[in-house]
C-alpha atoms as a PDB file:
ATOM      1  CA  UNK A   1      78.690 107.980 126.679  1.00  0.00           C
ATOM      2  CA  UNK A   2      79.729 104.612 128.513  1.00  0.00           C
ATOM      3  CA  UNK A   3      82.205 102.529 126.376  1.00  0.00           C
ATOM      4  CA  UNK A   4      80.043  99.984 125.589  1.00  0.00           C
ATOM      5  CA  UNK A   5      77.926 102.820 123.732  1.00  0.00           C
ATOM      6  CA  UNK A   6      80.928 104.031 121.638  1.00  0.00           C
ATOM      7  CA  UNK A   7      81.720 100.621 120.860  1.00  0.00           C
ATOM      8  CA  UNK A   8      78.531  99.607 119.623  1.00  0.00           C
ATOM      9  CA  UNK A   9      78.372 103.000 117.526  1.00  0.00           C
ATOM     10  CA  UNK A  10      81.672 102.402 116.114  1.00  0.00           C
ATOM     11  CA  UNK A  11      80.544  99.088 115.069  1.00  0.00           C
ATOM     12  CA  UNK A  12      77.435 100.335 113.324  1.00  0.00           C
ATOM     13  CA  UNK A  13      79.408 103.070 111.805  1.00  0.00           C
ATOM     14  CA  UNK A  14      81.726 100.056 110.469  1.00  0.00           C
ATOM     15  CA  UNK A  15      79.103  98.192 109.286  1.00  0.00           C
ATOM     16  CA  UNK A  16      77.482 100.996 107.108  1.00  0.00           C
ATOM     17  CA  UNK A  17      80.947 101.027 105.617  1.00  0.00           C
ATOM     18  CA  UNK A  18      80.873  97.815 104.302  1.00  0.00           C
ATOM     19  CA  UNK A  19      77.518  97.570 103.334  1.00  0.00           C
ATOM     20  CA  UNK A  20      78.606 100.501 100.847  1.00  0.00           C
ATOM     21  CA  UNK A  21      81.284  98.631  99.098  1.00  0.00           C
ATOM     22  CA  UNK A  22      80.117  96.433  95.875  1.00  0.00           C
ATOM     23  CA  UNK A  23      82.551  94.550  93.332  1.00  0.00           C
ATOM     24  CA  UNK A  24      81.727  95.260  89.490  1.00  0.00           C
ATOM     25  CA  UNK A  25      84.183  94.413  86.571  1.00  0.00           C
ATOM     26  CA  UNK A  26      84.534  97.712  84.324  1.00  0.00           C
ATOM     27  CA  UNK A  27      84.406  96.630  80.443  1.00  0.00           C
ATOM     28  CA  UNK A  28      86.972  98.378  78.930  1.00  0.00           C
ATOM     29  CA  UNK A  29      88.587  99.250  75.683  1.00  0.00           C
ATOM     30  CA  UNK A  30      91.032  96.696  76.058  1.00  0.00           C
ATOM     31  CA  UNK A  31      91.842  93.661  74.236  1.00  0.00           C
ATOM     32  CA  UNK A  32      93.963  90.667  74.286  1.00  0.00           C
ATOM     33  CA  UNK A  33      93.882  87.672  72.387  1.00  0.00           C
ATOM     34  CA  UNK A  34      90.995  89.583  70.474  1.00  0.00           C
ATOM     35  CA  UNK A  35      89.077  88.903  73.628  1.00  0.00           C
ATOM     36  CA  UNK A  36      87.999  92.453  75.785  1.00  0.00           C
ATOM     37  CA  UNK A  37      89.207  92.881  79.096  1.00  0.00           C
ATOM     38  CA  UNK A  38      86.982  93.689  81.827  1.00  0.00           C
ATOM     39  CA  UNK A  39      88.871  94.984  85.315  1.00  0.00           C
ATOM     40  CA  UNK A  40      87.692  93.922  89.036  1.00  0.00           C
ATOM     41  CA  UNK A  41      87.186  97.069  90.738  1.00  0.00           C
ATOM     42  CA  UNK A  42      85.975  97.234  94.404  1.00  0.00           C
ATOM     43  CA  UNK A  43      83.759 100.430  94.998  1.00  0.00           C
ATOM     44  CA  UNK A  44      82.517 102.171  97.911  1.00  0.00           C
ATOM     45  CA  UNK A  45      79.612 104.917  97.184  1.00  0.00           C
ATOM     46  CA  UNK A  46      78.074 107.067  99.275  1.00  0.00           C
ATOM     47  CA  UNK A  47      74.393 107.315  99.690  1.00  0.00           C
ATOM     48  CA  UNK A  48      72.550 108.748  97.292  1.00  0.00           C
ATOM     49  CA  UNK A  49      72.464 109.327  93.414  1.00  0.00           C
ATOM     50  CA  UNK A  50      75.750 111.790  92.486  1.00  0.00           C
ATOM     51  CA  UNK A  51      77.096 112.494  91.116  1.00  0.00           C
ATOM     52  CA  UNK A  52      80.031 112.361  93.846  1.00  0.00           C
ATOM     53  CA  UNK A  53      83.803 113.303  93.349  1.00  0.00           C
ATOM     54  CA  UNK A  54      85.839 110.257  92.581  1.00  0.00           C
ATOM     55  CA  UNK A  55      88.956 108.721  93.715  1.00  0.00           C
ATOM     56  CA  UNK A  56      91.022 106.130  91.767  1.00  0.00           C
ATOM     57  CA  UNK A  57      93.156 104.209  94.545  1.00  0.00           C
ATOM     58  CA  UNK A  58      96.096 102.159  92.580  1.00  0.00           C
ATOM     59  CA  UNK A  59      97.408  99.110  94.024  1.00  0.00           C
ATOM     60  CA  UNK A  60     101.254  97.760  94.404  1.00  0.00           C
ATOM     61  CA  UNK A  61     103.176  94.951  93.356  1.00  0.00           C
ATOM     62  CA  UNK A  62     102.936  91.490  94.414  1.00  0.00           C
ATOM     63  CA  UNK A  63     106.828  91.474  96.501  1.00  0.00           C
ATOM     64  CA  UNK A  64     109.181  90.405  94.334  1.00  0.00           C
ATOM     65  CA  UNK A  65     106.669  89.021  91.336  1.00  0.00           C
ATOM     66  CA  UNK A  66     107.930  85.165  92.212  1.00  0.00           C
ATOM     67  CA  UNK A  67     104.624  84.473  93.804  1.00  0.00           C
ATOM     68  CA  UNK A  68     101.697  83.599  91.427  1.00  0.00           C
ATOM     69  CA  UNK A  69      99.593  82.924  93.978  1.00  0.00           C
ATOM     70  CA  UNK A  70      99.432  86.574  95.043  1.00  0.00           C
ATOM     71  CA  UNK A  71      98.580  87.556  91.552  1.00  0.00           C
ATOM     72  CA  UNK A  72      94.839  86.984  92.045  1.00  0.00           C
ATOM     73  CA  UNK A  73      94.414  88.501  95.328  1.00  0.00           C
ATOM     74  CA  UNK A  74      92.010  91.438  95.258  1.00  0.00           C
ATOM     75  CA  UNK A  75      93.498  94.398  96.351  1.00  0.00           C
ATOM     76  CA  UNK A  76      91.503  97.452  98.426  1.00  0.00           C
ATOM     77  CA  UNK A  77      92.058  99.376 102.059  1.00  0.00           C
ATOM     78  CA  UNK A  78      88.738  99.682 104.363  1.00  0.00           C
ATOM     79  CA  UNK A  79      90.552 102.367 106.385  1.00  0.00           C
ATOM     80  CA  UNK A  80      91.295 105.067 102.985  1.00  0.00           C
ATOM     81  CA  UNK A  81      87.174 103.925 102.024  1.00  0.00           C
ATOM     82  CA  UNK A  82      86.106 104.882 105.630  1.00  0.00           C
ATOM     83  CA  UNK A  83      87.926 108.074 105.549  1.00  0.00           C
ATOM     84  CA  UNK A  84      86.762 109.545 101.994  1.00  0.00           C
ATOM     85  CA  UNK A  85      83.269 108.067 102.353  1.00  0.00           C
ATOM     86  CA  UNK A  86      82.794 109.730 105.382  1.00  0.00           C
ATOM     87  CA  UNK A  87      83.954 112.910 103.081  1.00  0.00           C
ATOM     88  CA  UNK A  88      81.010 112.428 100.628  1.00  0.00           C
ATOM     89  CA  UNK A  89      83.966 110.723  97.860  1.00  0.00           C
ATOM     90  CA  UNK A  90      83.247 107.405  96.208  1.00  0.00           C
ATOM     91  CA  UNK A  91      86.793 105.782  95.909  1.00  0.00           C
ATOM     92  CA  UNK A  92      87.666 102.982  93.380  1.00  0.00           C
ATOM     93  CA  UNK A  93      90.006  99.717  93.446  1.00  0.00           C
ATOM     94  CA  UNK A  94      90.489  98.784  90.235  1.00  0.00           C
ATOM     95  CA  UNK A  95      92.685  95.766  90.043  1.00  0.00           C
ATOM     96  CA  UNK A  96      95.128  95.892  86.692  1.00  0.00           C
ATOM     97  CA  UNK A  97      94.999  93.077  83.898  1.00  0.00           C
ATOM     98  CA  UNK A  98      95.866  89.798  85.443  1.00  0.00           C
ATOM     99  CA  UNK A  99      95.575  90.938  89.089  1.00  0.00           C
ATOM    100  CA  UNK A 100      92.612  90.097  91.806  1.00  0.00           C
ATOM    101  CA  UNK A 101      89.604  88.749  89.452  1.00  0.00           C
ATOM    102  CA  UNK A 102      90.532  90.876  86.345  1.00  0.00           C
ATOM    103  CA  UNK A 103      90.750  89.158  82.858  1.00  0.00           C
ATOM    104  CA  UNK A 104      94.000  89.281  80.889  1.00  0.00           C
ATOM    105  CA  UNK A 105      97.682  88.677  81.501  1.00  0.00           C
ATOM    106  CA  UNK A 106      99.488  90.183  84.660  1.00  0.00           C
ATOM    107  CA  UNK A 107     102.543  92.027  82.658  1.00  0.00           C
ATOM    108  CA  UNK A 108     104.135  94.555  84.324  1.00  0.00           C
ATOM    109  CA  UNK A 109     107.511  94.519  83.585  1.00  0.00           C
ATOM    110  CA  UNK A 110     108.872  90.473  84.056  1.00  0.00           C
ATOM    111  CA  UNK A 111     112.766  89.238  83.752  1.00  0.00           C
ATOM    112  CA  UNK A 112     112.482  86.956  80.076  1.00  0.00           C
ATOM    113  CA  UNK A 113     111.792  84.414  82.388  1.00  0.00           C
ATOM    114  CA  UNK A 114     109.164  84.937  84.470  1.00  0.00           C
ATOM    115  CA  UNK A 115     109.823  82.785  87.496  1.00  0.00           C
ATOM    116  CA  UNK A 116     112.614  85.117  88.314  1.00  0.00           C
ATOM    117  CA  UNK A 117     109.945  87.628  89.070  1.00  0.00           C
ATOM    118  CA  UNK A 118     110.491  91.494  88.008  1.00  0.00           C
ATOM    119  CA  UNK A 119     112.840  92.787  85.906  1.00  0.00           C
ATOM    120  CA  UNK A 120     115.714  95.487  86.853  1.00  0.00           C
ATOM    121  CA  UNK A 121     116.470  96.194  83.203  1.00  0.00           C
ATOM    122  CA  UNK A 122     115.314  99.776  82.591  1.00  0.00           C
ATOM    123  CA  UNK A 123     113.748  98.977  79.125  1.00  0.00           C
ATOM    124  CA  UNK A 124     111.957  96.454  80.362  1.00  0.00           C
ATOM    125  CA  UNK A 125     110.345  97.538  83.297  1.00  0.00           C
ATOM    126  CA  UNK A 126     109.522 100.624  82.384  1.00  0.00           C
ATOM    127  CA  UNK A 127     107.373  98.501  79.326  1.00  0.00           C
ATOM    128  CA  UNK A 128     105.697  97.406  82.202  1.00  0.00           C
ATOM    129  CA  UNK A 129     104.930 100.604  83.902  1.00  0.00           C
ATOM    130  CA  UNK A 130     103.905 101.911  80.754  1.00  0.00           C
ATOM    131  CA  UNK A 131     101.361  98.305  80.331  1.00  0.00           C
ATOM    132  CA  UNK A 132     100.133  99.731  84.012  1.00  0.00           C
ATOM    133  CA  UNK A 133      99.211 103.233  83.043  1.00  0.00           C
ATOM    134  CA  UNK A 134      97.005 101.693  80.062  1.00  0.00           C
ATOM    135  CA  UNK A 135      94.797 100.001  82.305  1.00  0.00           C
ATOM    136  CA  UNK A 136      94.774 102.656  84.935  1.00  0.00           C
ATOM    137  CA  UNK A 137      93.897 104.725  81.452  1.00  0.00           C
ATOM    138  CA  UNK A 138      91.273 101.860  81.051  1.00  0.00           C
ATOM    139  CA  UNK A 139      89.692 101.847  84.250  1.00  0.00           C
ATOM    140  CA  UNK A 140      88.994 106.245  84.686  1.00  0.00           C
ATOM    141  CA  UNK A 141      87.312 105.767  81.648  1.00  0.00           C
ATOM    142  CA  UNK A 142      85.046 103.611  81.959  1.00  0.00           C
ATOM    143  CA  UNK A 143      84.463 105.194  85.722  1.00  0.00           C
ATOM    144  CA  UNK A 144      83.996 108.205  83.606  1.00  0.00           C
ATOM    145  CA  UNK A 145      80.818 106.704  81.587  1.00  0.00           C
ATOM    146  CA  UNK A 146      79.298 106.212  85.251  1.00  0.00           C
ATOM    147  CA  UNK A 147      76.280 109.090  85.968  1.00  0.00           C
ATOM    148  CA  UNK A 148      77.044 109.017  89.498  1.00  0.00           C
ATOM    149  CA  UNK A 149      80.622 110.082  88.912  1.00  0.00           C
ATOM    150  CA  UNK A 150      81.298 113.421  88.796  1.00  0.00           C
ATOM    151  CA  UNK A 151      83.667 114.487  85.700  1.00  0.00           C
ATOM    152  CA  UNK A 152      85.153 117.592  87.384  1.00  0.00           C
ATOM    153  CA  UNK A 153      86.815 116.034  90.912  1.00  0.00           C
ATOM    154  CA  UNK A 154      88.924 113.174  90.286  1.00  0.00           C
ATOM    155  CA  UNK A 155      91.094 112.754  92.473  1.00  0.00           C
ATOM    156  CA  UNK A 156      94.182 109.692  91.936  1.00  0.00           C
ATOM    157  CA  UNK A 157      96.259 107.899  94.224  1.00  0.00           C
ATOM    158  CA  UNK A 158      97.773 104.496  95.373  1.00  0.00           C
ATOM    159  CA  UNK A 159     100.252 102.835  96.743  1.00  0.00           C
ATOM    160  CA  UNK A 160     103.591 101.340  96.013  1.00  0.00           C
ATOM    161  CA  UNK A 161     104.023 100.694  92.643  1.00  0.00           C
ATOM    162  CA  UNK A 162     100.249 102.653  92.370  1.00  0.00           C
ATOM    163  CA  UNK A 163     101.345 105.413  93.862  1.00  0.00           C
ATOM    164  CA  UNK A 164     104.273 106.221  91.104  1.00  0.00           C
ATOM    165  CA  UNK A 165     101.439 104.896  88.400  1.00  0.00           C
ATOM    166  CA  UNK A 166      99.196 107.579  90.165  1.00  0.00           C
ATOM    167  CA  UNK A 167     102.108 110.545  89.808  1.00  0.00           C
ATOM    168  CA  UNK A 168     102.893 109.720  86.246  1.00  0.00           C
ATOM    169  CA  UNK A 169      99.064 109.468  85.153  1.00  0.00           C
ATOM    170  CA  UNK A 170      98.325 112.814  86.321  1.00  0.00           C
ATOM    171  CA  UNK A 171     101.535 113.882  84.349  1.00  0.00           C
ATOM    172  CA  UNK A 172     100.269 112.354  81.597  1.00  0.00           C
ATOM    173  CA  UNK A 173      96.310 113.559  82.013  1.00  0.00           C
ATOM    174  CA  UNK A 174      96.722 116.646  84.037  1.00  0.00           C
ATOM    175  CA  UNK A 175      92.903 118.066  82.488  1.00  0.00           C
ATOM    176  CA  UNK A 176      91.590 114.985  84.510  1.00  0.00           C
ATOM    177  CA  UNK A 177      92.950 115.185  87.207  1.00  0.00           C
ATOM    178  CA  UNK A 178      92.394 117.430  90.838  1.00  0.00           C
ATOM    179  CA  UNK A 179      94.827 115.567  93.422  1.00  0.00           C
ATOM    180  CA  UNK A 180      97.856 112.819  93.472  1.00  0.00           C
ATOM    181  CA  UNK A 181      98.483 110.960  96.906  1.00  0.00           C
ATOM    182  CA  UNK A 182     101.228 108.996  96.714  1.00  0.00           C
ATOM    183  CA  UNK A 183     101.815 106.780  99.605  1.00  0.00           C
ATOM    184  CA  UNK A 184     105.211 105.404  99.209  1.00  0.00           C
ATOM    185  CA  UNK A 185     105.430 105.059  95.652  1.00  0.00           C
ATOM    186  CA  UNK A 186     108.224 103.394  93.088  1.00  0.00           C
ATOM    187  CA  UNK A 187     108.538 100.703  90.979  1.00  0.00           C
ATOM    188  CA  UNK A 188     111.588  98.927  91.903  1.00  0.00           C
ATOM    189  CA  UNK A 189     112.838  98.680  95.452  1.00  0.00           C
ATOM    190  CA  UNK A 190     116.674  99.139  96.189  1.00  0.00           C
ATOM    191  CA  UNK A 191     117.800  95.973  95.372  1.00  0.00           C
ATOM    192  CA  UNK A 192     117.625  97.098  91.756  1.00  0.00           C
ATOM    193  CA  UNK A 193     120.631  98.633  91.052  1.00  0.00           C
ATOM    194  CA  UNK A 194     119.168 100.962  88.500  1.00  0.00           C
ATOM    195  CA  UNK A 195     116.333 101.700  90.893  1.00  0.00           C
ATOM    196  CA  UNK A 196     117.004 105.431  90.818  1.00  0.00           C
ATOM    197  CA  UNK A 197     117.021 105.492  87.369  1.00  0.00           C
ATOM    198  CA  UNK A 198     113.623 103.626  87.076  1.00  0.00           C
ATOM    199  CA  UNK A 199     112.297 105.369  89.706  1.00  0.00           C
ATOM    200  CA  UNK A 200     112.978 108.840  88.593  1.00  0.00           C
ATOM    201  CA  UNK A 201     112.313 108.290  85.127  1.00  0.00           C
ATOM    202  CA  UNK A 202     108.825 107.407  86.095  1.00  0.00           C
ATOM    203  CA  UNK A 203     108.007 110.280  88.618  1.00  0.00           C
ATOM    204  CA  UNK A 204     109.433 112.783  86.579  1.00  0.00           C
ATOM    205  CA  UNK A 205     106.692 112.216  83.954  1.00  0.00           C
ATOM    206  CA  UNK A 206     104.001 113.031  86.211  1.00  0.00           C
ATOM    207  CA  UNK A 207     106.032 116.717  86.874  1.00  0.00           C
ATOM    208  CA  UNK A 208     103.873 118.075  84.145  1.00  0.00           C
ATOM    209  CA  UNK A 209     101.402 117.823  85.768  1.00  0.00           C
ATOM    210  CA  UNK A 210     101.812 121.129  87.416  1.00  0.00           C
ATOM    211  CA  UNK A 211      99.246 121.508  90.682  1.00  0.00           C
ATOM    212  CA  UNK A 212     100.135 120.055  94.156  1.00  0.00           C
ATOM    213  CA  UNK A 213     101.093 116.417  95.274  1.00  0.00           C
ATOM    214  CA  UNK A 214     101.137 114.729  98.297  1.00  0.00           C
ATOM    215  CA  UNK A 215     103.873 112.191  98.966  1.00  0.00           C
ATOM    216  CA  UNK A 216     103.199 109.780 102.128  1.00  0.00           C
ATOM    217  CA  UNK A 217     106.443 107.824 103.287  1.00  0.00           C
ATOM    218  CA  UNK A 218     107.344 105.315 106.076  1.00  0.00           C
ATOM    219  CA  UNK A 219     110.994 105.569 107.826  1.00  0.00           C
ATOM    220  CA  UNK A 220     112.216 101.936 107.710  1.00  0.00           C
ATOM    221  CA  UNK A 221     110.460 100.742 104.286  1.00  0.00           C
ATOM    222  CA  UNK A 222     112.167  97.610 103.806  1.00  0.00           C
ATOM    223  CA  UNK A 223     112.244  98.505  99.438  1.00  0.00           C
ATOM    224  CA  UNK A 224     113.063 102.349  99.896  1.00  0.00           C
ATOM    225  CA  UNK A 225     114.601 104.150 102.037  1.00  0.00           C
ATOM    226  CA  UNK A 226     114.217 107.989 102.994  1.00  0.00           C
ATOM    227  CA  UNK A 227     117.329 109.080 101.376  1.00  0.00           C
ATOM    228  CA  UNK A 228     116.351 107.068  98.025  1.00  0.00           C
ATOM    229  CA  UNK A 229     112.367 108.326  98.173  1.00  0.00           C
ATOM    230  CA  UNK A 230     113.777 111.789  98.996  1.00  0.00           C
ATOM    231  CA  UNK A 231     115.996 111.537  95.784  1.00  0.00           C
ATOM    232  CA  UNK A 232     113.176 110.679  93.959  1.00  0.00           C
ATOM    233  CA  UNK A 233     111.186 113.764  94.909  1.00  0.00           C
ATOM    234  CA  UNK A 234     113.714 116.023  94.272  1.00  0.00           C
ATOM    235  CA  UNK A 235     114.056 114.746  91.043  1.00  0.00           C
ATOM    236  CA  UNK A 236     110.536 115.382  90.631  1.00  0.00           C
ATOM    237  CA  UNK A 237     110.810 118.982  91.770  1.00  0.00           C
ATOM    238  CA  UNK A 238     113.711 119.842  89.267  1.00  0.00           C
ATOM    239  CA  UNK A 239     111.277 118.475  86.388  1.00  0.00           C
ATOM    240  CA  UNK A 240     109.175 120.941  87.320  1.00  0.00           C
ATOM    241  CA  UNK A 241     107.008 119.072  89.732  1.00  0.00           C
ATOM    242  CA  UNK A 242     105.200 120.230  92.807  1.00  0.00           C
ATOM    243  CA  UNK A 243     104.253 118.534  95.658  1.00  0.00           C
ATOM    244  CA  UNK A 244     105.068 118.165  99.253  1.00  0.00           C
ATOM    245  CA  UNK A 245     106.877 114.884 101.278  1.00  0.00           C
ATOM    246  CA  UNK A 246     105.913 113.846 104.687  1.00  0.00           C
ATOM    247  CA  UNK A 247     108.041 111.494 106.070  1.00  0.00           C
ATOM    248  CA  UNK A 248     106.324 109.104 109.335  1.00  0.00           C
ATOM    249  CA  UNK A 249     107.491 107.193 111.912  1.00  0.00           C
ATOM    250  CA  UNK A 250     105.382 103.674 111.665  1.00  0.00           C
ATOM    251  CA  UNK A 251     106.471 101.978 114.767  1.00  0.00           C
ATOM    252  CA  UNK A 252     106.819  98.344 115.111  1.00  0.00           C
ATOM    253  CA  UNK A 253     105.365  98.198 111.515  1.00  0.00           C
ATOM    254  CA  UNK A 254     107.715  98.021 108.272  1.00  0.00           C
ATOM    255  CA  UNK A 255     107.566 101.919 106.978  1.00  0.00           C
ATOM    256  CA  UNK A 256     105.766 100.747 103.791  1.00  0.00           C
ATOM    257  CA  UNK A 257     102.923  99.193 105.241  1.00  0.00           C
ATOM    258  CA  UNK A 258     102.170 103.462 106.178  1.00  0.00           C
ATOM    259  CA  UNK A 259      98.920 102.947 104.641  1.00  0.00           C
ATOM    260  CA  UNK A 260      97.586 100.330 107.457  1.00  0.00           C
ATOM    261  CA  UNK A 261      98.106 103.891 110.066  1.00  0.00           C
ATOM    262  CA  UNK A 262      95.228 105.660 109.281  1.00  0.00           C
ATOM    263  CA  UNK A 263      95.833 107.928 112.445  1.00  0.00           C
ATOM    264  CA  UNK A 264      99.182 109.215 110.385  1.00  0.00           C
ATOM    265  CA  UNK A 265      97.914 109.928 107.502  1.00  0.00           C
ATOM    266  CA  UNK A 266      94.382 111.140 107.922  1.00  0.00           C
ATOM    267  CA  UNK A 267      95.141 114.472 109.285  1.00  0.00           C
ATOM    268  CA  UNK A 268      97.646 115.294 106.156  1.00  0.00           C
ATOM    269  CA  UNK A 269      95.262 113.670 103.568  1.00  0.00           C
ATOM    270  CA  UNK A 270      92.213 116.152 105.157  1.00  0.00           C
ATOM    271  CA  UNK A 271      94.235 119.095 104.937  1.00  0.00           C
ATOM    272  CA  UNK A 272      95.314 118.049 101.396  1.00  0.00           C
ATOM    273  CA  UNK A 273      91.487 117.584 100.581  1.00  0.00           C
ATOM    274  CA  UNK A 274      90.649 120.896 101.432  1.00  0.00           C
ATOM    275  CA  UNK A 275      93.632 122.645  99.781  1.00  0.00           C
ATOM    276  CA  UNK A 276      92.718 120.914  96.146  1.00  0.00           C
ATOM    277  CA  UNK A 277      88.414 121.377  96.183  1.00  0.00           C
ATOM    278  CA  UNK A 278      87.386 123.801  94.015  1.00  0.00           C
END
C-alpha cells in the first residue's frame, strides 16, 4: 500500500470518527435556583443500536480557576474516542455545572473571593470536590436511562482533577462501576501547601472500591510531580486500594498533557481493557 493510500484511509477512518460524535445536554436531577440543570455531554457511539459498554471520561480544572473565560470551553479528547470506539465502547464527556455549555454555577471549590481562583483550604476544596462528584453522580444517571447503554460495563475515567473525581466515584459506587483510569489525577497541584492532604483525602475514598485501577502519569507535570503522585498512590494502597501506576516519559511535552500521547497510553489502557471485561 503506497502512502498516499494509507493516508487517504487514515483520513476516512478519521472522518467516521467524527461523524460518530453528537452533543446532547443530559437533564438531570439537579437544581439550582429552583431551575433543573441539564449537563453538555459530547458522545461518540458506535454503529448500531446497543446496547454498548459505556465510558464516563471526566474533565480537569481550568489552571489556576482565575480565568473565566476557560470556564465555558467544552471539554473532550478525539484520540481516547478513536481508541474505545474502535473497541465497540461509547465514551461520554460530560461537562460539570458551569463548565463548556452546561447550565448552573461552576463551584468547585473557590478562595471566598473568587478572582483569586481555587482554594487551598482543605474544607473548602474538598466542598468542591464533593459539588464535582454530584454532577458526575448526575450525569451516569441519566446515561443510565439511555437503551443503548449497557447497565453492566461502565467503565470511569478522566483526567486531572477528573481523574481523582473518577477514583473517588468508584469508591463511592463500586456496584456501578467495572474500571477507573486515572490519567494524572489530583485536585490541587503542589503549590498548595496542603496538597497532600487534599489529594490523599480524596483518593483514599475511592480505595473501597476494591477491583483494579489504572493510574497514567507524566514525568515533568508542571502541578505534580512523581514523588508527590507516587505518595498519593501509596496512600491509596494502605486504604485498601488496588491499582497499578505507570509512570511515562512525554518528551518535549509538559508530563500532564500525557493524555495528548495516545501511542503511550494505548497499549496499557488495551491491556487494562481486557483484564476488567467480564
Amino acid at each position: 500500500m503506497s502512502r498516499v493510500e494509507i493516508a487517504t484511509l487514515l483520513a476516512a477512518e478519521e472522518h467516521i470518527t467524527w461523524s460518530r460524535r453528537q452533543v446532547e445536554f443530559l437533564n438531570t436531577n439537579l437544581v439550582e435556583n429552583g431551575k433543573p440543570v441539564r449537563l453538555e455531554t459530547v458522545l461518540f457511539k458506535p454503529a448500531g443500536d446497543g446496547p454498548f459498554p459505556l465510558v464516563v471520561f471526566n474533565h480537569g480544572s481550568t489552571g489556576s480557576g482565575k480565568l473565566p473565560e476557560r470556564f465555558t470551553r467544552t471539554s473532550w479528547n478525539f484520540g481516547l474516542a478513536e481508541f474505545f470506539l474502535d473497541r465497540g465502547w461509547m465514551i461520554a464527556f460530560p461537562q460539570r455545572r458551569g463548565r463548556g455549555r452546561s447550565d448552573g454555577l461552576y463551584d468547585e471549590g473557590f478562595a471566598p473571593l473568587r478572582a483569586n481562583g481555587y482554594s487551598c483550604d482543605p474544607a473548602r476544596s474538598l466542598l468542591g470536590a464533593d459539588r464535582a462528584l454530584e454532577d458526575i453522580e448526575a450525569a451516569v444517571r441519566a446515561l443510565l436511562r439511555r437503551p443503548d447503554v449497557s447497565r453492566h460495563a461502565i467503565l470511569i475515567g478522566g483526567n486531572s482533577r477528573g481523574g481523582i473525581l473518577s477514583v473517588a466515584y468508584a469508591g463511592k459506587h463500586p456496584e456501578q462501576i467495572l474500571g477507573v483510569i486515572n490519567f494524572v489525577g489530583g485536585w490541587v497541584g503542589e503549590g498548595c501547601g496542603n496538597a497532600d492532604q487534599i489529594n490523599q483525602t480524596l483518593f483514599q475514598r475511592g480505595a473501597s472500591y476494591g477491583l483494579p485501577t489504572l493510574w497514567l502519569y507524566g514525568k515533568d507535570d508542571k502541578y505534580y510531580s512523581i514523588a508527590h503522585s507516587r505518595s498519593n498512590f501509596e496512600a491509596y494502597r494502605r486504604a485498601g486500594g488496588k491499582g497499578t501506576l505507570l509512570e511515562f516519559n512525554v518528551g518535549v511535552i509538559d508530563g500532564h498533557d500525557l493524555i495528548a500521547d495516545p501511542s503511550l497510553w494505548k497499549p496499557t489502557i488495551g491491556e487494562y481493557l481486557d483484564s476488567i471485561r467480564r
